[in-house]
N, C-alpha and C. Protein backbone atom coordinates (compact mmCIF):
# COMPACT_ATOMS: atom_id res chain seq x y z
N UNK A 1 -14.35 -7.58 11.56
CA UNK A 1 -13.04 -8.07 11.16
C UNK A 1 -12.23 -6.92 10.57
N UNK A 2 -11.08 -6.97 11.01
CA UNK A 2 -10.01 -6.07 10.19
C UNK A 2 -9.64 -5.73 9.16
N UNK A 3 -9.88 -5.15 8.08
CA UNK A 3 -9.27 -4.79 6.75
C UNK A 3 -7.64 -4.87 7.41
N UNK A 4 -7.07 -5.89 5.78
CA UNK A 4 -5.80 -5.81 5.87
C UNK A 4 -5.30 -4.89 4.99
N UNK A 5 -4.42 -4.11 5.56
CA UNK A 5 -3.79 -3.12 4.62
C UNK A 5 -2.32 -3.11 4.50
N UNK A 6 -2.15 -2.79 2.96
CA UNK A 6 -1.36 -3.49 1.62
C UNK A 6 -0.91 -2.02 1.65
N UNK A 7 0.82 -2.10 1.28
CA UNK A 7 0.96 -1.04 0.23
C UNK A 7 2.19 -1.76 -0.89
N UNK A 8 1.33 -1.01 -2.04
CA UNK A 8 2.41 -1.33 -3.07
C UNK A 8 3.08 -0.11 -3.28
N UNK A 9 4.80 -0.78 -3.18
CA UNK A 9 5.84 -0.07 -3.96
C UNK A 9 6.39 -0.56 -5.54
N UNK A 10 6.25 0.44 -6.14
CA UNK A 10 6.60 -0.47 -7.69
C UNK A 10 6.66 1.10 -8.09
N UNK A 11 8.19 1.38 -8.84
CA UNK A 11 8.32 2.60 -9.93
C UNK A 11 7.84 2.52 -11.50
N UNK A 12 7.37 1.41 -11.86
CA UNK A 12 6.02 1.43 -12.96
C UNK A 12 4.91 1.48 -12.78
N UNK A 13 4.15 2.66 -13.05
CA UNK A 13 3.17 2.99 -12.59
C UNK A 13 2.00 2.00 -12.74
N UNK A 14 2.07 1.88 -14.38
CA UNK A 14 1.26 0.72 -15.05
C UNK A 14 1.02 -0.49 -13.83
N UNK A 15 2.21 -0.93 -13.52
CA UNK A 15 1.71 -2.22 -12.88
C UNK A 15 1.64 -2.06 -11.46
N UNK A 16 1.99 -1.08 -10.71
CA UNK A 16 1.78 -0.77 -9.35
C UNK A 16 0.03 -0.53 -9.46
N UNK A 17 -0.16 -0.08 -10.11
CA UNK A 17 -2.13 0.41 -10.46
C UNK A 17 -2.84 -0.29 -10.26
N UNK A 18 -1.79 -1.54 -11.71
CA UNK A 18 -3.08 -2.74 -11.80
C UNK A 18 -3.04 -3.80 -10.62
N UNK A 19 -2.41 -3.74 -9.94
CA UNK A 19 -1.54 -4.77 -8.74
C UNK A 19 -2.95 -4.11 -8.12
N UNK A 20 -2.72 -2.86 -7.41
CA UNK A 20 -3.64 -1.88 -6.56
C UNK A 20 -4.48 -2.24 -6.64
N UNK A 21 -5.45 -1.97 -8.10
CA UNK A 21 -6.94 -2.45 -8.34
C UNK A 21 -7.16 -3.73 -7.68
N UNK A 22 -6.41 -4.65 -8.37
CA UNK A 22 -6.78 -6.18 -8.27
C UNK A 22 -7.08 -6.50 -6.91
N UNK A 23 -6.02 -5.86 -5.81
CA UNK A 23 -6.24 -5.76 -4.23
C UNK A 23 -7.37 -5.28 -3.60
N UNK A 24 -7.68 -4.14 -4.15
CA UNK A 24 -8.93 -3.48 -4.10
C UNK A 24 -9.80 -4.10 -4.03
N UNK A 25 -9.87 -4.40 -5.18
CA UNK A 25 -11.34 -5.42 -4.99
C UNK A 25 -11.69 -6.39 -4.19
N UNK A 26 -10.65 -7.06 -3.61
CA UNK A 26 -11.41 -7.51 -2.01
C UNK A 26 -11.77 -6.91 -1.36
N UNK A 27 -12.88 -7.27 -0.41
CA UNK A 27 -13.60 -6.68 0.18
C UNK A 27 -12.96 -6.17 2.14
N UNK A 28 -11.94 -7.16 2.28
CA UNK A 28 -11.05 -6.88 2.83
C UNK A 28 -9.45 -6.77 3.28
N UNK A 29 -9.43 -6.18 1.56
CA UNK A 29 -8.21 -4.97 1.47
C UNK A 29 -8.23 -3.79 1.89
N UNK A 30 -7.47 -2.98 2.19
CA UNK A 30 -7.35 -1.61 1.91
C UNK A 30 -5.63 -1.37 1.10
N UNK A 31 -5.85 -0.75 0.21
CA UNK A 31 -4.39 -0.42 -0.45
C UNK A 31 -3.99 0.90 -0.50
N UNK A 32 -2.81 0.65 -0.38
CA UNK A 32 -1.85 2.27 -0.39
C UNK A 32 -0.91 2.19 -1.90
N UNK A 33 -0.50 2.92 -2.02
CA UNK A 33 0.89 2.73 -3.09
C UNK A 33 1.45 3.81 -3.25
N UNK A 34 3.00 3.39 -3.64
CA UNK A 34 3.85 4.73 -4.04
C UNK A 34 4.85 4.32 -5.01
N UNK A 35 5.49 5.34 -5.44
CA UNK A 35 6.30 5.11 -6.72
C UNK A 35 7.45 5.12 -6.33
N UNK A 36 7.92 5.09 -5.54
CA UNK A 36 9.56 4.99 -5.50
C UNK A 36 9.65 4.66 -3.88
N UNK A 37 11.06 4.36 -3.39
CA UNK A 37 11.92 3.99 -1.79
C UNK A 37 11.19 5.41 -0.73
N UNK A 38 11.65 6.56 -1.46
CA UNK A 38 11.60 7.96 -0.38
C UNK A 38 9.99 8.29 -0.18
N UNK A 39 8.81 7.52 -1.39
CA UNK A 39 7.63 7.94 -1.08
C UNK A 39 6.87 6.64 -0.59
N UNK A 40 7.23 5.42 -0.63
CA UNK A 40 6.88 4.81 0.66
C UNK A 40 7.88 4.88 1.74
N UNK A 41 8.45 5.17 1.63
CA UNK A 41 8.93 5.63 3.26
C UNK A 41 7.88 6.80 3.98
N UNK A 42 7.80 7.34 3.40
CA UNK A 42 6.94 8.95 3.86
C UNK A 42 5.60 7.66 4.07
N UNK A 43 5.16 6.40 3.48
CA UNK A 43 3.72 6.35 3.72
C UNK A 43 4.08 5.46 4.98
N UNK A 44 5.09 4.68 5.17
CA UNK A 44 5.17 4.35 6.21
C UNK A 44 5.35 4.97 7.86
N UNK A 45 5.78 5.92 7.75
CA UNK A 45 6.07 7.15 8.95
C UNK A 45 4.56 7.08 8.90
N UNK A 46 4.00 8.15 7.79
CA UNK A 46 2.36 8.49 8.05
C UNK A 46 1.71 7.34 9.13
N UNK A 47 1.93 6.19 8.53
CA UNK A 47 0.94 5.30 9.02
C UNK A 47 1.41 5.24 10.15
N UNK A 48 2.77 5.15 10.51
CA UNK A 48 3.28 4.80 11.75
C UNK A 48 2.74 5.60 13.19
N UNK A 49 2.84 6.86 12.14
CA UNK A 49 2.34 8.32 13.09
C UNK A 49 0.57 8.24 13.35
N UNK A 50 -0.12 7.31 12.81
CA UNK A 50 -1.76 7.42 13.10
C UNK A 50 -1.73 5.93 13.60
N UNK A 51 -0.41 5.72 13.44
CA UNK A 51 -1.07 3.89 14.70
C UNK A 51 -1.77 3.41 13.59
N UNK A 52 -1.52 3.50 12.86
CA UNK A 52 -2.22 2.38 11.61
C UNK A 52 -0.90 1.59 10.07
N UNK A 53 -0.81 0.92 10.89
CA UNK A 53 0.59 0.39 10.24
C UNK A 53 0.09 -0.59 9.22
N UNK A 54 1.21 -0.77 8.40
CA UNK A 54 0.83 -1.86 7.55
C UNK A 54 0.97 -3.59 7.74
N UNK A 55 -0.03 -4.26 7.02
CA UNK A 55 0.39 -5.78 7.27
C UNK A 55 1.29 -6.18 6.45
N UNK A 56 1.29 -5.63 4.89
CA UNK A 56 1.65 -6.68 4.23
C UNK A 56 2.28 -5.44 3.37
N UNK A 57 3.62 -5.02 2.69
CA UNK A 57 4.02 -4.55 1.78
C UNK A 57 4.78 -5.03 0.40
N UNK A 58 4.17 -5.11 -0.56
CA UNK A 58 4.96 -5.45 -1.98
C UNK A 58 6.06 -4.67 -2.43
N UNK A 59 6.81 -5.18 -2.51
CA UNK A 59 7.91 -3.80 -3.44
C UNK A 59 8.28 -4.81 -4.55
């Protein structure tokens, strides 16, 4: 089965972290995160560019 992969955007670090962890810990999550618009953008290209896109993004 597929790990679904998450990215959190949130410019408080504090709670972008704890969001992260909490995701984490399923066993099928995988999480990304970034702190601001211009550095998930950059994670979205990345992913876009390895064919591994995201399912689900929080901002």
């Amino acid at each position: 089965m597929a790990r679904i992969r998450v990215l959190v955007v949130d410019d408080h670090r504090i709670f972008a972290e704890s969001l992260a962890a909490a995701l984490a810990a399923e066993p099928d999550v995988e999480v990304s995160a970034a702190g601001s618009g211009p550095a998930a953008l950059r994670c979205l290209e990345r992913a876009a560019a390895e064919g591994r896109g995201f399912d689900v993004m929080l901002v």
